[in-house]
Protein backbone atom coordinates (compact mmCIF):
# COMPACT_ATOMS: atom_id res chain seq x y z
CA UNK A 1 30.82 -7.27 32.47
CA UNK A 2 32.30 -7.73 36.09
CA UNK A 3 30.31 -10.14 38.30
CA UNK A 4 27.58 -9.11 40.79
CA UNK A 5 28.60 -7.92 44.11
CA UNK A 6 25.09 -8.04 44.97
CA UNK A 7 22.06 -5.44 45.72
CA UNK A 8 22.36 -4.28 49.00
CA UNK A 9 25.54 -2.09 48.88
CA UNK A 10 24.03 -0.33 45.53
CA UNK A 11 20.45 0.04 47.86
CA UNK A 12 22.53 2.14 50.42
CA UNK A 13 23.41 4.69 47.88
CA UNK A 14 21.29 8.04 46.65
CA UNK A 15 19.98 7.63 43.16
CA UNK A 16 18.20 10.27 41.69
CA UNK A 17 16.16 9.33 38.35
CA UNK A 18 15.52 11.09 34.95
CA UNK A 19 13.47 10.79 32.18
CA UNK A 20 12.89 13.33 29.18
CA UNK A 21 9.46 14.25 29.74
CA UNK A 22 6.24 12.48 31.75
CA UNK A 23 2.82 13.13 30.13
CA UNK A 24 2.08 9.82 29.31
CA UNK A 25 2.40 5.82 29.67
CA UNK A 26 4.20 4.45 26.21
CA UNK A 27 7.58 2.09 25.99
CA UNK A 28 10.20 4.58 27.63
CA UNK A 29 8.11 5.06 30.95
CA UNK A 30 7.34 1.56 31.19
CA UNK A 31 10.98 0.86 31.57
CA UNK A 32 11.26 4.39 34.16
CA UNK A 33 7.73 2.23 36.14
CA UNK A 34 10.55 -0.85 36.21
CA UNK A 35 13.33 1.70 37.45
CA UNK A 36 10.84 3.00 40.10
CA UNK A 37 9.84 -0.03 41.84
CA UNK A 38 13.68 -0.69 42.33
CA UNK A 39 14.60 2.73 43.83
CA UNK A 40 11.30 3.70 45.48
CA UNK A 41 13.23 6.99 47.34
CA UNK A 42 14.95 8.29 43.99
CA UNK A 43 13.34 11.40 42.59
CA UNK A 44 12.59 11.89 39.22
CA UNK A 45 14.39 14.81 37.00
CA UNK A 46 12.08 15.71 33.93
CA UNK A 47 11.43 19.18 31.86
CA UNK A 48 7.66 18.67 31.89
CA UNK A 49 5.08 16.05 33.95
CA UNK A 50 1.41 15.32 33.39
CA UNK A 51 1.02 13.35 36.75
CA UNK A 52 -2.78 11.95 35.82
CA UNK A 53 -0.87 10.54 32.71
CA UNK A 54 0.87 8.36 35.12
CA UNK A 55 0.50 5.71 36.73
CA UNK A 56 0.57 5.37 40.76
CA UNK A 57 4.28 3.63 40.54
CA UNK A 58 5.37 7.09 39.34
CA UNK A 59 3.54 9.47 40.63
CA UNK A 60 4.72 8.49 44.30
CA UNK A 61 7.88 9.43 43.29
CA UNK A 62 8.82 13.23 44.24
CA UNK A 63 9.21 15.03 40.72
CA UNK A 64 11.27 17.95 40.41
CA UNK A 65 10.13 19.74 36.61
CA UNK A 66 12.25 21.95 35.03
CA UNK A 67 11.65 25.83 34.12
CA UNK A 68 9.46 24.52 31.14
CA UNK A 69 6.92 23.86 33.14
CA UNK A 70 5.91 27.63 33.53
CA UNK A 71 5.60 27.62 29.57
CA UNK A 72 2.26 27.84 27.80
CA UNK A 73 0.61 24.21 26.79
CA UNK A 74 3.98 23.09 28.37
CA UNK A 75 2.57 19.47 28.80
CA UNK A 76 0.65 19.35 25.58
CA UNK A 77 2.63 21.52 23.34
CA UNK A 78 6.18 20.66 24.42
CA UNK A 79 7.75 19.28 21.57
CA UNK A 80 7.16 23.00 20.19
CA UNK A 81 9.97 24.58 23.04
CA UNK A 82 12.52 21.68 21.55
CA UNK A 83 15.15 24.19 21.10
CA UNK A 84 15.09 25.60 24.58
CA UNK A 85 14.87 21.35 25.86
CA UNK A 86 19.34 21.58 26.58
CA UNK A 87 19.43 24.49 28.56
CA UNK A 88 16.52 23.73 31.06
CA UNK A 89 18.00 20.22 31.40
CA UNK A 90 21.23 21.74 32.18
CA UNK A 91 19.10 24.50 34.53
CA UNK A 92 19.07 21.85 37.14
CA UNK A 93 21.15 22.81 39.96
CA UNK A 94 24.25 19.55 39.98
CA UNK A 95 21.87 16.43 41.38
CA UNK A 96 23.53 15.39 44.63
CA UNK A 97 23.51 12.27 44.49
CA UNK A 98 26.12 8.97 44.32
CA UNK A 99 24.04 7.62 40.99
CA UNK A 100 22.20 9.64 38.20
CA UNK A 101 20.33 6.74 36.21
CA UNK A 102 18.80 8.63 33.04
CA UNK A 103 16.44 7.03 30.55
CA UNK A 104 16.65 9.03 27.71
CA UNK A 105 15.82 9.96 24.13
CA UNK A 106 16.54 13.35 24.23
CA UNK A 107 18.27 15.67 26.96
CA UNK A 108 18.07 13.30 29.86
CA UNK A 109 21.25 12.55 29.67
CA UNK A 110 22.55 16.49 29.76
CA UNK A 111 21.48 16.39 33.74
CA UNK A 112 24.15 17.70 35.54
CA UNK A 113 25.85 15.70 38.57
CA UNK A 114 28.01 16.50 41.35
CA UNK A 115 31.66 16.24 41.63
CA UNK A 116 32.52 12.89 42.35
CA UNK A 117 28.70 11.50 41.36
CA UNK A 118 28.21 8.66 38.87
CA UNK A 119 25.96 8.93 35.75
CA UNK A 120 24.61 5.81 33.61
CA UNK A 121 21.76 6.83 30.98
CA UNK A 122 19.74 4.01 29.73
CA UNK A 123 19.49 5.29 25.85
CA UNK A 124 16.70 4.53 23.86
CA UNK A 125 18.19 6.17 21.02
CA UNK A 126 20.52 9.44 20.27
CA UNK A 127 18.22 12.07 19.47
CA UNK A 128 16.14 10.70 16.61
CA UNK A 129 14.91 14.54 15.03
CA UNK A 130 18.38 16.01 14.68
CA UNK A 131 20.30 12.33 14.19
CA UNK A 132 17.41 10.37 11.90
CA UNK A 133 14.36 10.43 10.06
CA UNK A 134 14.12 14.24 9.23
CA UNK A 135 11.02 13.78 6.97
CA UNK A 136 8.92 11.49 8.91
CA UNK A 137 9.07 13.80 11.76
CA UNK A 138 9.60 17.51 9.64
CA UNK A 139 7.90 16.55 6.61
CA UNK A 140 9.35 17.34 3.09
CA UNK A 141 8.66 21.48 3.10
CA UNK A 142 11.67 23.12 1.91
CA UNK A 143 11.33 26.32 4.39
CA UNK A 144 10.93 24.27 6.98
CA UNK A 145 13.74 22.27 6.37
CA UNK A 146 15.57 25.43 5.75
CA UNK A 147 14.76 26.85 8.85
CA UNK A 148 15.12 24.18 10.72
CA UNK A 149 18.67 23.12 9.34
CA UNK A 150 20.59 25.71 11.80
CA UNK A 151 18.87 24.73 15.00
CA UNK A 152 19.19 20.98 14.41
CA UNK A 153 22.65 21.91 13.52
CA UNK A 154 22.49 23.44 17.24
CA UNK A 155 21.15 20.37 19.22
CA UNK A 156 23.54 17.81 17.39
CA UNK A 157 26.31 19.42 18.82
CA UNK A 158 24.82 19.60 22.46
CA UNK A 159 23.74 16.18 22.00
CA UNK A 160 27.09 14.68 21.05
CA UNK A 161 28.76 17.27 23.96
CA UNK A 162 26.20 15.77 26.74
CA UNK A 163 27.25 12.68 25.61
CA UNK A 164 30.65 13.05 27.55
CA UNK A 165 29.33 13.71 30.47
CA UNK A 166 27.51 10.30 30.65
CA UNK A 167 29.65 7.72 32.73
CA UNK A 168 28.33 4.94 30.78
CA UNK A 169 25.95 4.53 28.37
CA UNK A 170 23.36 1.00 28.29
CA UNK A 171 21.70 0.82 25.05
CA UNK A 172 18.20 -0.95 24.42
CA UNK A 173 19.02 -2.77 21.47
CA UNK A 174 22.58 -3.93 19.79
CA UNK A 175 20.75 -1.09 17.29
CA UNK A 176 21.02 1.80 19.07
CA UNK A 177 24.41 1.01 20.45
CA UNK A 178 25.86 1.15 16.57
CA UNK A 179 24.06 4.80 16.85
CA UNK A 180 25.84 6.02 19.99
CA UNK A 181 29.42 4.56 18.63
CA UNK A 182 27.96 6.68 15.27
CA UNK A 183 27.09 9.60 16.60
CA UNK A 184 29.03 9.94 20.10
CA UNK A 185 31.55 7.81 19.64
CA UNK A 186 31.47 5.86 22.75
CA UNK A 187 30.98 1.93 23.63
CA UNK A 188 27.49 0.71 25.41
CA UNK A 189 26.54 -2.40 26.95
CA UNK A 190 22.96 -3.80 25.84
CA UNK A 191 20.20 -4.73 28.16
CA UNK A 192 16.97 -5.22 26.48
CA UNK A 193 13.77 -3.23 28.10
CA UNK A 194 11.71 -5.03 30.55
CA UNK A 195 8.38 -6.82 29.25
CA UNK A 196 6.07 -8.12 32.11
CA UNK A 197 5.31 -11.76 30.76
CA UNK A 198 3.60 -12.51 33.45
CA UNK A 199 0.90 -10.08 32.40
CA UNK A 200 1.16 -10.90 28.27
CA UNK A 201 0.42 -14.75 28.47
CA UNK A 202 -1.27 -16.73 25.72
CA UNK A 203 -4.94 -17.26 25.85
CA UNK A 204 -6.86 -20.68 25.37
CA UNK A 205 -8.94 -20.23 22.45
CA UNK A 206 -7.87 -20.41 18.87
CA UNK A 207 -7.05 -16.95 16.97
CA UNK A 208 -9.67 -15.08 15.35
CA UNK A 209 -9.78 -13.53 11.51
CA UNK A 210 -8.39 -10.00 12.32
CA UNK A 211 -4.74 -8.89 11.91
CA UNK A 212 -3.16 -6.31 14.15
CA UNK A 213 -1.66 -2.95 14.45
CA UNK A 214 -1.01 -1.29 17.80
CA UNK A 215 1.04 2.17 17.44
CA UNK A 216 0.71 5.89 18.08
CA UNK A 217 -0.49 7.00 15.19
CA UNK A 218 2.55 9.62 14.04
CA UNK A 219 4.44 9.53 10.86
CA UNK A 220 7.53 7.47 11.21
CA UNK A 221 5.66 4.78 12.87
CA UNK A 222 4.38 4.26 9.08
CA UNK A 223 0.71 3.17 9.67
CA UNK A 224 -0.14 5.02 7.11
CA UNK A 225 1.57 1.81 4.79
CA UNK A 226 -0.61 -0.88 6.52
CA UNK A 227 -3.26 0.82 6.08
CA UNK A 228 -2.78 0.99 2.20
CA UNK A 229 -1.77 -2.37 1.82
CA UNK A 230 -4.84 -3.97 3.83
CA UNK A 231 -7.26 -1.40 1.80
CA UNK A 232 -5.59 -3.46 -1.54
CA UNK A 233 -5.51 -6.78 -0.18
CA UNK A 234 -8.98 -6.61 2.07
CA UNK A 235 -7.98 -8.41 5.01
CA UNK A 236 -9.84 -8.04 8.11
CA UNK A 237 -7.27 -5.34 10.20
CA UNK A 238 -8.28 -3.81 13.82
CA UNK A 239 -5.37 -0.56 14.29
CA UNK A 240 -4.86 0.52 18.22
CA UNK A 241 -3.71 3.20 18.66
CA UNK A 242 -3.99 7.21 18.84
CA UNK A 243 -2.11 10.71 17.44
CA UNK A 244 -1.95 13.37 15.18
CA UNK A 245 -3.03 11.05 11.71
CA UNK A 246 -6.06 9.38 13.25
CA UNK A 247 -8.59 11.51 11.28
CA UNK A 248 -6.54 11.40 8.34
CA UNK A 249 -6.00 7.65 8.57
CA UNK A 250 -9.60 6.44 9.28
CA UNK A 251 -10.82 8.98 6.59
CA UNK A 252 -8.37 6.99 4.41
CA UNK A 253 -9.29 3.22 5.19
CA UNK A 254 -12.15 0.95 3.55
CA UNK A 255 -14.22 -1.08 5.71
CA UNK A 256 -12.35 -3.97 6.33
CA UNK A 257 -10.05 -1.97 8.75
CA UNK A 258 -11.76 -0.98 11.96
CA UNK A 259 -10.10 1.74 13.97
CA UNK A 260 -10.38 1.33 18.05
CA UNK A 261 -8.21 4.14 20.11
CA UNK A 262 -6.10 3.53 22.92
CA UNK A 263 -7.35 0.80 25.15
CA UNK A 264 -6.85 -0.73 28.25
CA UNK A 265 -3.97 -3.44 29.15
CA UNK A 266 -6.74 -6.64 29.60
CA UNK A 267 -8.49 -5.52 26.36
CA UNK A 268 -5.15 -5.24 24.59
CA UNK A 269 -4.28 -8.36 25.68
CA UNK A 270 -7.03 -10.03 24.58
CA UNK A 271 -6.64 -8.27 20.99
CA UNK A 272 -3.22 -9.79 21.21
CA UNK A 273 -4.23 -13.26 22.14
CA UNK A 274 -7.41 -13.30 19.48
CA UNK A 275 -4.92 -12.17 16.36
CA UNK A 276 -3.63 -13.78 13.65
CA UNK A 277 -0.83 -11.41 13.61
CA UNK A 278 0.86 -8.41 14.33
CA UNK A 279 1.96 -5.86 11.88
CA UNK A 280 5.18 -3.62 12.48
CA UNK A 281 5.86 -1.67 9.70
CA UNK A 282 8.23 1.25 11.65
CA UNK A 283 11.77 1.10 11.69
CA UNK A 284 12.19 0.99 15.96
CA UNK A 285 14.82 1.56 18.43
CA UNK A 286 14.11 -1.67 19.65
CA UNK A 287 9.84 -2.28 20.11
CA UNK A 288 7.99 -3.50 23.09
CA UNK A 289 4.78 -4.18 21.22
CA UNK A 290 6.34 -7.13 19.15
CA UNK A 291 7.70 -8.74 22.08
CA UNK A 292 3.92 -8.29 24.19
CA UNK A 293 2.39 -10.26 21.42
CA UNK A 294 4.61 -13.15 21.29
CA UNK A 295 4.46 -13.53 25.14
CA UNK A 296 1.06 -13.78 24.27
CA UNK A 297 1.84 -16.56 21.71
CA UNK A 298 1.14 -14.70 18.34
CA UNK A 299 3.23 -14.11 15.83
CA UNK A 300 4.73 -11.04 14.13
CA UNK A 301 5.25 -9.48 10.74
CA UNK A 302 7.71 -6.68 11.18
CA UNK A 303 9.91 -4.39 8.57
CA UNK A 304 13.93 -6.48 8.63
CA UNK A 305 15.20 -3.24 10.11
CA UNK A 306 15.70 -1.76 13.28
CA UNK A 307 15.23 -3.54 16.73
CA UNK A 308 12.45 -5.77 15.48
CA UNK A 309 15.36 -7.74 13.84
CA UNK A 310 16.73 -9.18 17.39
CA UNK A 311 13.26 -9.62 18.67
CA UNK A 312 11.56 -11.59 15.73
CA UNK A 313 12.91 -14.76 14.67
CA UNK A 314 12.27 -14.99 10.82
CA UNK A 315 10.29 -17.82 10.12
CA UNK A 316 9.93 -19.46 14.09
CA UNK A 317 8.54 -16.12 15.43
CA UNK A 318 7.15 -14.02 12.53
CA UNK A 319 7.96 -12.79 9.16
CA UNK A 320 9.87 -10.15 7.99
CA UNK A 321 9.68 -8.23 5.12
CA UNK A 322 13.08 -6.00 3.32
CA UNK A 323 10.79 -2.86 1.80
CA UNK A 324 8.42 -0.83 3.24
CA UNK A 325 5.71 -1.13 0.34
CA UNK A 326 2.43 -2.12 -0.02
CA UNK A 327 3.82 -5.50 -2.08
CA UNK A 328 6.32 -6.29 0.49
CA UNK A 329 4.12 -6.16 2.95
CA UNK A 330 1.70 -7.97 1.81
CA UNK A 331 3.77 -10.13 0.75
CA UNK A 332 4.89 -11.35 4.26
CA UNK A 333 1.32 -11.14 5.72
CA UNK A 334 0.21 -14.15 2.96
CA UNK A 335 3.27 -15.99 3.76
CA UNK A 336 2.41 -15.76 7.89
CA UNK A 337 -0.96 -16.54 7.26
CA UNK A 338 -0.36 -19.75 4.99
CA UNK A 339 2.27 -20.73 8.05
CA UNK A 340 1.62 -22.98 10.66
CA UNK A 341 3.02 -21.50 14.39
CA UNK A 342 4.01 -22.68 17.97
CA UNK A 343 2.38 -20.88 20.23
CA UNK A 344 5.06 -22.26 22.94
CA UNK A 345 8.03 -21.70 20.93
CA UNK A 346 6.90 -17.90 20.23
CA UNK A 347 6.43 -17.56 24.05
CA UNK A 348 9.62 -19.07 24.94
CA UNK A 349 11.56 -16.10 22.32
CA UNK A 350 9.25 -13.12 24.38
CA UNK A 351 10.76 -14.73 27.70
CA UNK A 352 14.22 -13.89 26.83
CA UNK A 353 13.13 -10.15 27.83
CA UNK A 354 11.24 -10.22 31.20
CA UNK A 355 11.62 -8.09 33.42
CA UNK A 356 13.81 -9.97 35.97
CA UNK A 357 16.67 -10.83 33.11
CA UNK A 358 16.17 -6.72 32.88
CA UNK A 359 16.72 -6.08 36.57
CA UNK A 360 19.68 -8.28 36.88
CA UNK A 361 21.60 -7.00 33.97
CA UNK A 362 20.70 -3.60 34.90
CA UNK A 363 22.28 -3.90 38.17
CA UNK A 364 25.45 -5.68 37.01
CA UNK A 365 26.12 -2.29 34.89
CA UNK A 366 25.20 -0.15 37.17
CA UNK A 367 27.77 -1.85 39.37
CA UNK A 368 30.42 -1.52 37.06
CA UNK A 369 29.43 2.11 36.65
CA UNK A 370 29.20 2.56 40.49
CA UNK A 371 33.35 0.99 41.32
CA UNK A 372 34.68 3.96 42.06
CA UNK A 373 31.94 4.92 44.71
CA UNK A 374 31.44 1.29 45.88
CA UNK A 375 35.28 1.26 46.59
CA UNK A 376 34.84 4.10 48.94
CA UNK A 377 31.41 3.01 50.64
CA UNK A 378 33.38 -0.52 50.78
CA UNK A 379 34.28 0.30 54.19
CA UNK A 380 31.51 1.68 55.37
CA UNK A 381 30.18 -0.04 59.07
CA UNK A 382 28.14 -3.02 58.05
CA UNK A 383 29.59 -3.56 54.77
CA UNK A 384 29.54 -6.77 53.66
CA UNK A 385 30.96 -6.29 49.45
CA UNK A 386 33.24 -9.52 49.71
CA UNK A 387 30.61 -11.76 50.96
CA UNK A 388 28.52 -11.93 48.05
């Protein structure tokens, strides 16, 4: 990576943002929030936008929705009109503008530029539904899977075709950039996603008797497994968290497990701060959740797959377990309970991702992204590129 020419060449240029969709506040819009406060002017490309979902950050942002938008249920329903998600991305008239910086997990990245524009998409993952994890977002239904075979089909082959129209790709985890050589076949720096550790600090009393789980509550996130094994083991277990398997979930729990919706930031924190631990039992793209808690000085028991493996340190951070069973699990839970932690040395791993480290590594790529228009803004009046 080439060194910084500093900030305020990149500041004189037009950026123009995109994000997949914005009807809510989870990991990916965090990270668009970070993006925001750095271009304030940039408007935000997106098929679909809930703006009381949002916070303020975003919502003073112009945002320009695709034709979606004019579809029943469109920002409730939208995953349904997944097969028509490529062509209103690509419905977009070219964005003029020098940088396109697109955070995706979907079609972000299929925005179209102008001649002569630069494009950098900040992937949380190639498309997990037509790449990954069929049944833990399909199910196991044979006619479905039959149906659905040709249009996946469909959107792998836009998704790896989109894919060459990115400049350069920035993964979030070393993770997901062995997907995008796997499925696109292209190269991708890694800059972690921002976590404000100056919000998720460690409290001053001592933990209480409660384990954690903090998730949406959807299949592949795998709740449904901690919730099993605390039912057979009877530890005390408070779940955060809302989705489609609430009902089914609660219905399904005994009454050491104690079910509490979404909540605020300053209650979650304090959740975080009163825990023994955290459970992750999902296989993630990289996990911001994990990385809140041990700014907060708690440790974590995660699945040894996925992004949780560069975020927990086995046996200084948390525990991880290899299967995702009930006895696996379990078995790492006893073996972080019977452990004794550092709160300072699990704070000192979650600082390794805040959101200034972020910043600065994000602008170094989009630098390197950006030489060919920096070259020719280079001697614009009042240039100063050499001088930093």
């Amino acid at each position: 990576m080439p060194k910084r020419r500093g900030s305020r060449l990149t500041s004189r240029l037009r950026v123009a943002l995109c994000h997949d969709w914005l009807v809510g506040m989870r990991g990916g819009e965090r990270v668009l929030e970070v993006l925001c406060r750095r271009f304030p002017d940039a408007p935000i490309y997106t098929l679909v936008s809930h703006p009381s979902a949002l916070t303020t950050t975003i919502r003073e942002h112009e945002i320009r929705e695709s034709l979606l938008r004019r579809l029943p249920a469109a920002t409730t329903k939208y995953r349904l009109y997944l097969p028509l998600m490529p062509a209103a991305m690509e419905a977009f008239r070219p964005v003029d503008a020098d940088l396109v910086l697109s955070t995706s997990h979907c079609v972000a990245k299929g925005l179209r530029v102008r001649p002569g524009a630069r494009h950098l998409c900040y992937c949380f993952t190639p498309m997990r539904y037509a790449w990954l994890f069929f049944e833990e977002y399909f199910g196991r239904n044979p006619v479905r899977r039959m149906l659905l075979k040709p249009v996946l089909a469909g959107l792998r082959r836009w998704d790896r075709l989109s894919a060459r129209r990115v400049d350069m790709f920035v993964a979030i985890s070393q993770h997901v950039r062995d997907r995008i050589r796997r499925f696109y076949g292209r190269d991708a720096e890694v800059v972690y996603p921002p976590v404000d550790t100056d919000f998720w600090t460690p409290g001053t009393g001592v933990s209480g008797e409660y384990d954690l789980v903090v998730s949406a509550m959807v299949p592949y996130k795998r709740v449904d497994l901690v919730v099993n094994a605390y039912n057979r083991s009877g530890r005390q277990l408070k779940v955060v968290g809302s989705g489609p398997l609430l009902d089914i979930l609660t219905e399904g729990a005994r009454s050491n497990i104690e079910f509490l919706g979404w909540v605020g930031n300053d209650e979650l924190r304090e959740l975080y701060r009163g825990c023994r631990c955290l459970v992750f039992p999902g296989e993630e793209d990289f996990g911001l959740i994990p990385v809140e808690v041990q700014a907060c000085g708690r440790p974590v028991v995660a699945l040894d797959r996925g992004g949780a493996t560069e975020t927990v340190v086995n046996g200084l951070t948390g525990c991880l377990f290899a299967h995702q069973t009930c006895d696996s699990l379990n078995e790492a839970v006893e073996r972080c309970h019977c452990a004794s932690w550092d709160a300072a040395a699990i704070r000192l791993n979650a600082e390794r991702f805040r959101t200034e480290r972020f910043l600065a590594e994000m602008e170094q790529c989009i630098e390197s992204c950006l030489v060919g228009v920096l070259d020719r803004n280079a001697s614009l009046p009042g240039s100063d590129t050499g001088k930093s």
